[in-house]
Protein backbone atom coordinates (compact mmCIF):
# COMPACT_ATOMS: atom_id res chain seq x y z
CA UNK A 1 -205.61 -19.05 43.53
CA UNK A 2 -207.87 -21.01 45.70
CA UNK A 3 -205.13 -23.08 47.10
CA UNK A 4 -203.09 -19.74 48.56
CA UNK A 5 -206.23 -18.80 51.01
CA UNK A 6 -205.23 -22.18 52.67
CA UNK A 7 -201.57 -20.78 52.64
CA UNK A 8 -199.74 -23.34 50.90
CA UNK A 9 -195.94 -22.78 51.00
CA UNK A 10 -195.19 -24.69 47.73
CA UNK A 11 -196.87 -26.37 44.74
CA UNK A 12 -196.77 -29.52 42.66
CA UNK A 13 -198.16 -29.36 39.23
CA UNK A 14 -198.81 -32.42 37.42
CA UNK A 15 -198.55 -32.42 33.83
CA UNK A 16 -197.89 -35.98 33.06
CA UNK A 17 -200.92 -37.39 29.98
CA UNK A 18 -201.30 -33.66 29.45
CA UNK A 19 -201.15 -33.02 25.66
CA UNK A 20 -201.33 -29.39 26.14
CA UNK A 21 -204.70 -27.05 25.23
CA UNK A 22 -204.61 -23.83 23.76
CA UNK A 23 -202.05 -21.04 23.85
CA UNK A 24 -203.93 -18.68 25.37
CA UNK A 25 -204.85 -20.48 28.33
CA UNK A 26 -201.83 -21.34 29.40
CA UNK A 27 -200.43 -18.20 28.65
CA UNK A 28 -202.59 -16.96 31.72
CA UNK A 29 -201.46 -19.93 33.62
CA UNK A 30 -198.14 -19.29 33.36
CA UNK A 31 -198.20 -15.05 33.67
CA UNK A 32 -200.19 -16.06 37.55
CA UNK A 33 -196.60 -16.82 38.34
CA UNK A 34 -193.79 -14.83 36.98
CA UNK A 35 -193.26 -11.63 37.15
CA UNK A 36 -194.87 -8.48 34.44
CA UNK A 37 -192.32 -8.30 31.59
CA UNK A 38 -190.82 -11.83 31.76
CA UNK A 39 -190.82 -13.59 28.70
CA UNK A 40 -193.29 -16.43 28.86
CA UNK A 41 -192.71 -18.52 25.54
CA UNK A 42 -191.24 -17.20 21.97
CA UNK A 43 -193.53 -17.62 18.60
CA UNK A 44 -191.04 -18.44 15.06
CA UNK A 45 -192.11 -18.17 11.76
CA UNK A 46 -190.03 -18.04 8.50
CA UNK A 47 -189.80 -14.92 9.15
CA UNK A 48 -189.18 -14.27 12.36
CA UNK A 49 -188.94 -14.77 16.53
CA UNK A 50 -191.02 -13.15 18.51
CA UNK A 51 -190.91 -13.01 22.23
CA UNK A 52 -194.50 -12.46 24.50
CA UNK A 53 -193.84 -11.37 27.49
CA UNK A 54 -196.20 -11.41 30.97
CA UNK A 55 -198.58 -7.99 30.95
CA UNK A 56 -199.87 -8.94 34.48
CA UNK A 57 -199.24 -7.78 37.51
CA UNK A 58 -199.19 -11.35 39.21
CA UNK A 59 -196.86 -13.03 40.71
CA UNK A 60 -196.08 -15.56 43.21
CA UNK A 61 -192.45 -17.05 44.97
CA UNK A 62 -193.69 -20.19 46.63
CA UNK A 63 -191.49 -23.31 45.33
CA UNK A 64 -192.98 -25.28 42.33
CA UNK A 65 -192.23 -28.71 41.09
CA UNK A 66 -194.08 -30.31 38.00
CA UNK A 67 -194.06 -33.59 36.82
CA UNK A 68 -193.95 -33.90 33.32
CA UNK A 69 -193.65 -37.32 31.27
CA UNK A 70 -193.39 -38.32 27.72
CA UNK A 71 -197.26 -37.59 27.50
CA UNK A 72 -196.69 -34.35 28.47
CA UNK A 73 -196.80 -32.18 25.04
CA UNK A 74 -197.78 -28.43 23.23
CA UNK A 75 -199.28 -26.53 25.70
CA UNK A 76 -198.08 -28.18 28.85
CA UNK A 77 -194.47 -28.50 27.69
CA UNK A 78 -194.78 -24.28 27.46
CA UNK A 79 -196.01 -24.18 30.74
CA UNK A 80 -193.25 -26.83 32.12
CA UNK A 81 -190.60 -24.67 30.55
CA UNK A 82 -191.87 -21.14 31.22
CA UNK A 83 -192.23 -22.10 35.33
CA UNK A 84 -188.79 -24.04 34.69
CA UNK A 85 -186.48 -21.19 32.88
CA UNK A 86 -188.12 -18.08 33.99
CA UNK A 87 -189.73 -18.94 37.89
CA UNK A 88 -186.77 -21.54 38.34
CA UNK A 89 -189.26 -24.79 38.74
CA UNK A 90 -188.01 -28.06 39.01
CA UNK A 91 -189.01 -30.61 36.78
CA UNK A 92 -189.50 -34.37 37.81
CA UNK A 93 -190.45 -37.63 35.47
CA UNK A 94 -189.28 -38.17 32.37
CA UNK A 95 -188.44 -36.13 28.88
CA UNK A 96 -191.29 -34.67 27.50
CA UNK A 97 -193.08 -35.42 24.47
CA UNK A 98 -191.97 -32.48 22.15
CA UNK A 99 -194.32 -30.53 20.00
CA UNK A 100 -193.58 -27.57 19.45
CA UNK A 101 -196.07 -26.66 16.32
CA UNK A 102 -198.71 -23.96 16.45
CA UNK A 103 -201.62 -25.52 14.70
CA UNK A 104 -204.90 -23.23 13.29
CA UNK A 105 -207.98 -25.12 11.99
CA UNK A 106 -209.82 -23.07 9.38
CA UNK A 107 -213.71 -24.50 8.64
CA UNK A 108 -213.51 -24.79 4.53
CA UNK A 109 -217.25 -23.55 2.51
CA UNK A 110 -217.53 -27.16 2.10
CA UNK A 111 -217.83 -28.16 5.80
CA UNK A 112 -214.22 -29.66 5.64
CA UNK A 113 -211.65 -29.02 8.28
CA UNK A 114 -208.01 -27.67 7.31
CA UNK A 115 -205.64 -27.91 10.01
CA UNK A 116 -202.33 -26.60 9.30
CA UNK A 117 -199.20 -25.63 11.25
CA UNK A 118 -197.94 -22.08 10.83
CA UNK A 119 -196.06 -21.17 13.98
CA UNK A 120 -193.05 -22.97 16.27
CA UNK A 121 -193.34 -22.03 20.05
CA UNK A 122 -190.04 -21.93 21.57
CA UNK A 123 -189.20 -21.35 25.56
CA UNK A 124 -188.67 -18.39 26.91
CA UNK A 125 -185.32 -18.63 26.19
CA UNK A 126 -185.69 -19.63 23.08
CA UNK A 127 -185.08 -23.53 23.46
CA UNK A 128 -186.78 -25.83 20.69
CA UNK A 129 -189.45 -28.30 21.60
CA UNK A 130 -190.48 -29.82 18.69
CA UNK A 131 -189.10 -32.92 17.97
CA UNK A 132 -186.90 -32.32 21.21
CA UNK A 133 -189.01 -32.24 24.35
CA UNK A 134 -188.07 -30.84 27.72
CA UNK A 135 -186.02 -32.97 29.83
CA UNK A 136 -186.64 -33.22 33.85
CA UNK A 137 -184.31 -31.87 36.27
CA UNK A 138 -184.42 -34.93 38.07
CA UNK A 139 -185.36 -37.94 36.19
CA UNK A 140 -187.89 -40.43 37.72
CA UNK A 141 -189.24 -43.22 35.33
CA UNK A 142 -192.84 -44.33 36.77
CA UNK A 143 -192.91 -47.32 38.63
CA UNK A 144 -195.96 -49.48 39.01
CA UNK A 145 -196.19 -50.18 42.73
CA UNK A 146 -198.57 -52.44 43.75
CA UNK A 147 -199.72 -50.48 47.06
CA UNK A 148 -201.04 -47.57 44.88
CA UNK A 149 -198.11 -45.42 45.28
CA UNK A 150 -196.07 -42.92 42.85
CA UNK A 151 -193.10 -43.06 43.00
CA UNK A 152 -192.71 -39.53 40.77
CA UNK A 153 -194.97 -37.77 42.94
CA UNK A 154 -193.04 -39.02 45.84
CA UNK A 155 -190.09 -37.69 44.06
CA UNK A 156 -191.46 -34.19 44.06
CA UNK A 157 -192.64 -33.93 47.15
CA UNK A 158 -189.30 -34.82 48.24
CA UNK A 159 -187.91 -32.27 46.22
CA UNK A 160 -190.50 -29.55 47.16
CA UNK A 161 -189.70 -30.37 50.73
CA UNK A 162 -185.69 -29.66 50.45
């Protein structure tokens, strides 16, 4: 990370408007931080749960606070609960969005576009999302404040700084 040849001490991560991206991606976000055979999310089908784990040899131990609001969905709620169960983040804002689904889109002959949902992603320890979202460990509702401030980012830099 860019950011640790400044040596920074902690981290905020804002997630808030983020409706996630794809799995792999933040699968390699999340194994820069915790440590080589962690779990980093779990995968369900009808079948059955699977748990990937970090294969890395990262790791960091610097604080970490994200802020995570009801915008906050798929790929970034994995990331907000990976960093949260497993590195022992703290979350601030509000509950999550909550989707859980692993979507594929297959290109038909036609030209049309199938998108269908085959896969649940769970935590790392094996908490539901869908339908649930992740709630913060310190709630903060966003309030408009006329001098440009934010109040949630406030929050976790107050946190960070404890």
């Amino acid at each position: 990370l860019n950011l640790e040849k400044q040596n920074i001490d902690s981290l905020i991560i804002d997630v808030r408007g983020n409706s996630g991206g794809h799995l792999t991606t933040v699968s390699d976000i999340i194994s820069l931080f915790i440590k080589k055979g962690e779990p980093i999310y779990q995968l369900k089908t009808k079948e059955k749960t699977e748990i990937m784990y970090d294969k890395t040899d990262d790791a960091r131990n610097y604080p970490i606070v994200l802020l995570i609001d009801n915008g906050s969905a798929s790929a970034s709620e994995l990331l907000a609960g990976a960093l949260s169960e497993i590195y022992g983040a703290k979350l601030v804002g509000t509950k999550s969005f909550g989707k859980g689904k692993v979507q594929k889109v297959t290109t038909l002959s036609s030209g049309a576009i199938f998108k269908y949902t085959h896969q649940e992603w769970l935590t790392p320890k094996g908490n539901y999302i869908d339908g649930v979202g992740i709630n913060p460990d310190i709630e903060e509702k966003y309030v408009y404040n006329e001098k440009g401030k934010d109040n949630q980012k406030e929050k976790a830099i107050e946190v960070i700084s404890k």
